[in-house]
C-alpha atoms as a PDB file:
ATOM      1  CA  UNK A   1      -4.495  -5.306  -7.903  1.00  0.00           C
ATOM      2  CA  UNK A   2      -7.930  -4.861  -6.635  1.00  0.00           C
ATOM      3  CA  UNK A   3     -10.533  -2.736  -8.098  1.00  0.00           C
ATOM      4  CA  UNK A   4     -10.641  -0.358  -4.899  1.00  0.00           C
ATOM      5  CA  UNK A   5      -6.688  -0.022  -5.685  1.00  0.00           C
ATOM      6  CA  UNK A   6      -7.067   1.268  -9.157  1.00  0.00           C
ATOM      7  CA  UNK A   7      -9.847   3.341  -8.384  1.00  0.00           C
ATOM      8  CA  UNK A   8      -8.260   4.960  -6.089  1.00  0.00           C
ATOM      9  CA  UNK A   9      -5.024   5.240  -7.396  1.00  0.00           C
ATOM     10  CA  UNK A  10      -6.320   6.532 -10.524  1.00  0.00           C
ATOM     11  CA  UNK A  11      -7.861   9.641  -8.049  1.00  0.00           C
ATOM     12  CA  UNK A  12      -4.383  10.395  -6.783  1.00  0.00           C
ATOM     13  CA  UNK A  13      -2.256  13.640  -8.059  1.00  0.00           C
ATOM     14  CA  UNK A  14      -0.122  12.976 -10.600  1.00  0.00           C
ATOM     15  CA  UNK A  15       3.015  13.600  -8.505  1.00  0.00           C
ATOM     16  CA  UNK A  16       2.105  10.804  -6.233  1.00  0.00           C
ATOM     17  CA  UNK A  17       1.018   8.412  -8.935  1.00  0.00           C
ATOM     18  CA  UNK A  18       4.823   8.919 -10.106  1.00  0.00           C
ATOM     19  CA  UNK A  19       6.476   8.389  -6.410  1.00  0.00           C
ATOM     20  CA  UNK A  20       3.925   5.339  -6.156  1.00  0.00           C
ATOM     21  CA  UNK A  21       5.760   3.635  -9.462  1.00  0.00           C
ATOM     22  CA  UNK A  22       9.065   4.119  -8.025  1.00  0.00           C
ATOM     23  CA  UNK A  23       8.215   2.723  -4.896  1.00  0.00           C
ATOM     24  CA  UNK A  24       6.569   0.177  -6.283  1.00  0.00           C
ATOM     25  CA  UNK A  25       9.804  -0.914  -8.360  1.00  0.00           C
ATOM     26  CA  UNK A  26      11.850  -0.792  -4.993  1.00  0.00           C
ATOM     27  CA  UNK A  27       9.167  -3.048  -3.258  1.00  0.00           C
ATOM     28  CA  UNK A  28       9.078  -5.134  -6.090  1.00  0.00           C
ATOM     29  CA  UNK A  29      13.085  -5.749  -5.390  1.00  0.00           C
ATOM     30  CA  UNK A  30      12.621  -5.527  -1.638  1.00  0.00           C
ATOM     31  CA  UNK A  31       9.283  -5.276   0.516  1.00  0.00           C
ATOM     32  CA  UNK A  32      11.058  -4.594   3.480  1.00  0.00           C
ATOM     33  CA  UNK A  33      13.950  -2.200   1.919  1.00  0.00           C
ATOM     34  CA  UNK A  34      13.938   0.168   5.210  1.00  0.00           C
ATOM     35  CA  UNK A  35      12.919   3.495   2.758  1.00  0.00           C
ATOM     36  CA  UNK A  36       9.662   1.733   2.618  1.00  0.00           C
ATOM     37  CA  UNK A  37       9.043   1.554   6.128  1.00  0.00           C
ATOM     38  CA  UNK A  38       6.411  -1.741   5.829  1.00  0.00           C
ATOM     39  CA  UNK A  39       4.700  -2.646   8.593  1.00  0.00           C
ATOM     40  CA  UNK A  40       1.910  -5.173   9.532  1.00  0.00           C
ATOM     41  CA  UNK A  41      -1.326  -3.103  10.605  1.00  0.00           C
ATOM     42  CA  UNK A  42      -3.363  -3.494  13.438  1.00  0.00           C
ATOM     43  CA  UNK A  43      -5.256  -5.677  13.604  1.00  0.00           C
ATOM     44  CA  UNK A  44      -2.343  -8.058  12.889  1.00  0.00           C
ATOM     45  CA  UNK A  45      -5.194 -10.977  12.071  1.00  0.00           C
ATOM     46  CA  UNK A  46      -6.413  -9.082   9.161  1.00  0.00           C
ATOM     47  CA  UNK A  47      -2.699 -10.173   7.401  1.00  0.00           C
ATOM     48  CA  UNK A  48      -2.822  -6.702   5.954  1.00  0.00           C
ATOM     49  CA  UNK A  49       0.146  -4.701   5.043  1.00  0.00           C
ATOM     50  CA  UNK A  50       1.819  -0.973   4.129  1.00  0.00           C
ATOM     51  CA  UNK A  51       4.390   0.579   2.496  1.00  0.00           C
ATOM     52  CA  UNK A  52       4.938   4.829   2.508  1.00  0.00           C
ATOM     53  CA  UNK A  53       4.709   6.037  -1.136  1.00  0.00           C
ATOM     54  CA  UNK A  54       5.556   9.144   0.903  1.00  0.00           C
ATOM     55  CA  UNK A  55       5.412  10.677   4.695  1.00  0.00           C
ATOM     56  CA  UNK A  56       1.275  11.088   3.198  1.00  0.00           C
ATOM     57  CA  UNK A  57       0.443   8.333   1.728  1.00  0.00           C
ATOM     58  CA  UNK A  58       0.069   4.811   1.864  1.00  0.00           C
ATOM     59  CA  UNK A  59      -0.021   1.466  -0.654  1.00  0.00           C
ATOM     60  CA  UNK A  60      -1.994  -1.324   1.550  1.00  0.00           C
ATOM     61  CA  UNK A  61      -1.142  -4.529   0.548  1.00  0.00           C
ATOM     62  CA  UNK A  62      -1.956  -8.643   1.224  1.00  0.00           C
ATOM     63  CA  UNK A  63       0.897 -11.116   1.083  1.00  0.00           C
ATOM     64  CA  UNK A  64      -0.433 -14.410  -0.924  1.00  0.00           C
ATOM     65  CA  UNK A  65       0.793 -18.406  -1.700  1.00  0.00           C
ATOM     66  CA  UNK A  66       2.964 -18.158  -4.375  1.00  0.00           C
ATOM     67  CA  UNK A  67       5.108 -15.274  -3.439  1.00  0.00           C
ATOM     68  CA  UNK A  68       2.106 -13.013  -4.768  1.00  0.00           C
ATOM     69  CA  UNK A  69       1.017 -10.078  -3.697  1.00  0.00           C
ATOM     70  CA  UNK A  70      -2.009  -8.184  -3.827  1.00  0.00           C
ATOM     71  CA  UNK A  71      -2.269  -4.389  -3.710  1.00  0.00           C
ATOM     72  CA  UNK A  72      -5.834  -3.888  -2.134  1.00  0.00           C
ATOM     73  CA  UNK A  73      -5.810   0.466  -1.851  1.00  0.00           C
ATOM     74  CA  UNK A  74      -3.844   3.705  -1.621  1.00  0.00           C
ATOM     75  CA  UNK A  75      -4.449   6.791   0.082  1.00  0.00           C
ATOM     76  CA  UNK A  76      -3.762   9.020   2.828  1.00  0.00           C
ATOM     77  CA  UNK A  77      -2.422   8.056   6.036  1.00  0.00           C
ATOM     78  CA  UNK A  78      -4.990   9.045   7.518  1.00  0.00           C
ATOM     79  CA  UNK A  79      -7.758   7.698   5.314  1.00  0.00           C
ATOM     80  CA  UNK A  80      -5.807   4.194   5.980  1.00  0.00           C
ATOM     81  CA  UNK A  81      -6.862   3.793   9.302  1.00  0.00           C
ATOM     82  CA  UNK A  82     -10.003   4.351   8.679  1.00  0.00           C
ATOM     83  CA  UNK A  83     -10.473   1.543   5.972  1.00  0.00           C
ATOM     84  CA  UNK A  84      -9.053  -0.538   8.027  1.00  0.00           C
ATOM     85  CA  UNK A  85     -11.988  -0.269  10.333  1.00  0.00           C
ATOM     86  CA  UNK A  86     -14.425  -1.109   7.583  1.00  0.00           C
ATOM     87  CA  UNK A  87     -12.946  -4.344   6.505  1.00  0.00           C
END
């Protein structure tokens, strides 16, 4: 986890931190299980990834070597798109 994740997850309501830890133990199973609805973000170069903690909010995420992974932020949907623009 990044800094910039736990900040920001730390910010969120507690109902979403909950939905976040179960979704996190169904990715952790499955990063594609279809309730997750994954998906590769634009622009596909960056290698940057999400997962729905709910129809609100997102978990972005990196795929590493090693079968790690690396959550990098959480937040709106709509706040998503615009990080993406600033990295």
């Amino acid at each position: 986890m990044t800094d910039e994740f736990t900040r920001r997850y730390s910010e969120l309501p507690l109902s979403i931190q909950k939905k976040a830890e179960l979704r996190e133990e169904i990715f952790r199973q499955n990063p594609f299980h279809p309730s997750l609805h994954t998906e590769k973000l634009n622009p596909r170069k960056k290698e940057i990834w999400s997962f729905r903690i709910d129809y609100s909010y997102r978990i972005l995420f990196r795929f590493a070597e090693n079968n790690a992974i690396y959550f990098l932020s959480v937040g709106p949907h709509s706040w998503i798109y615009r990080y993406m623009n600033r990295i």
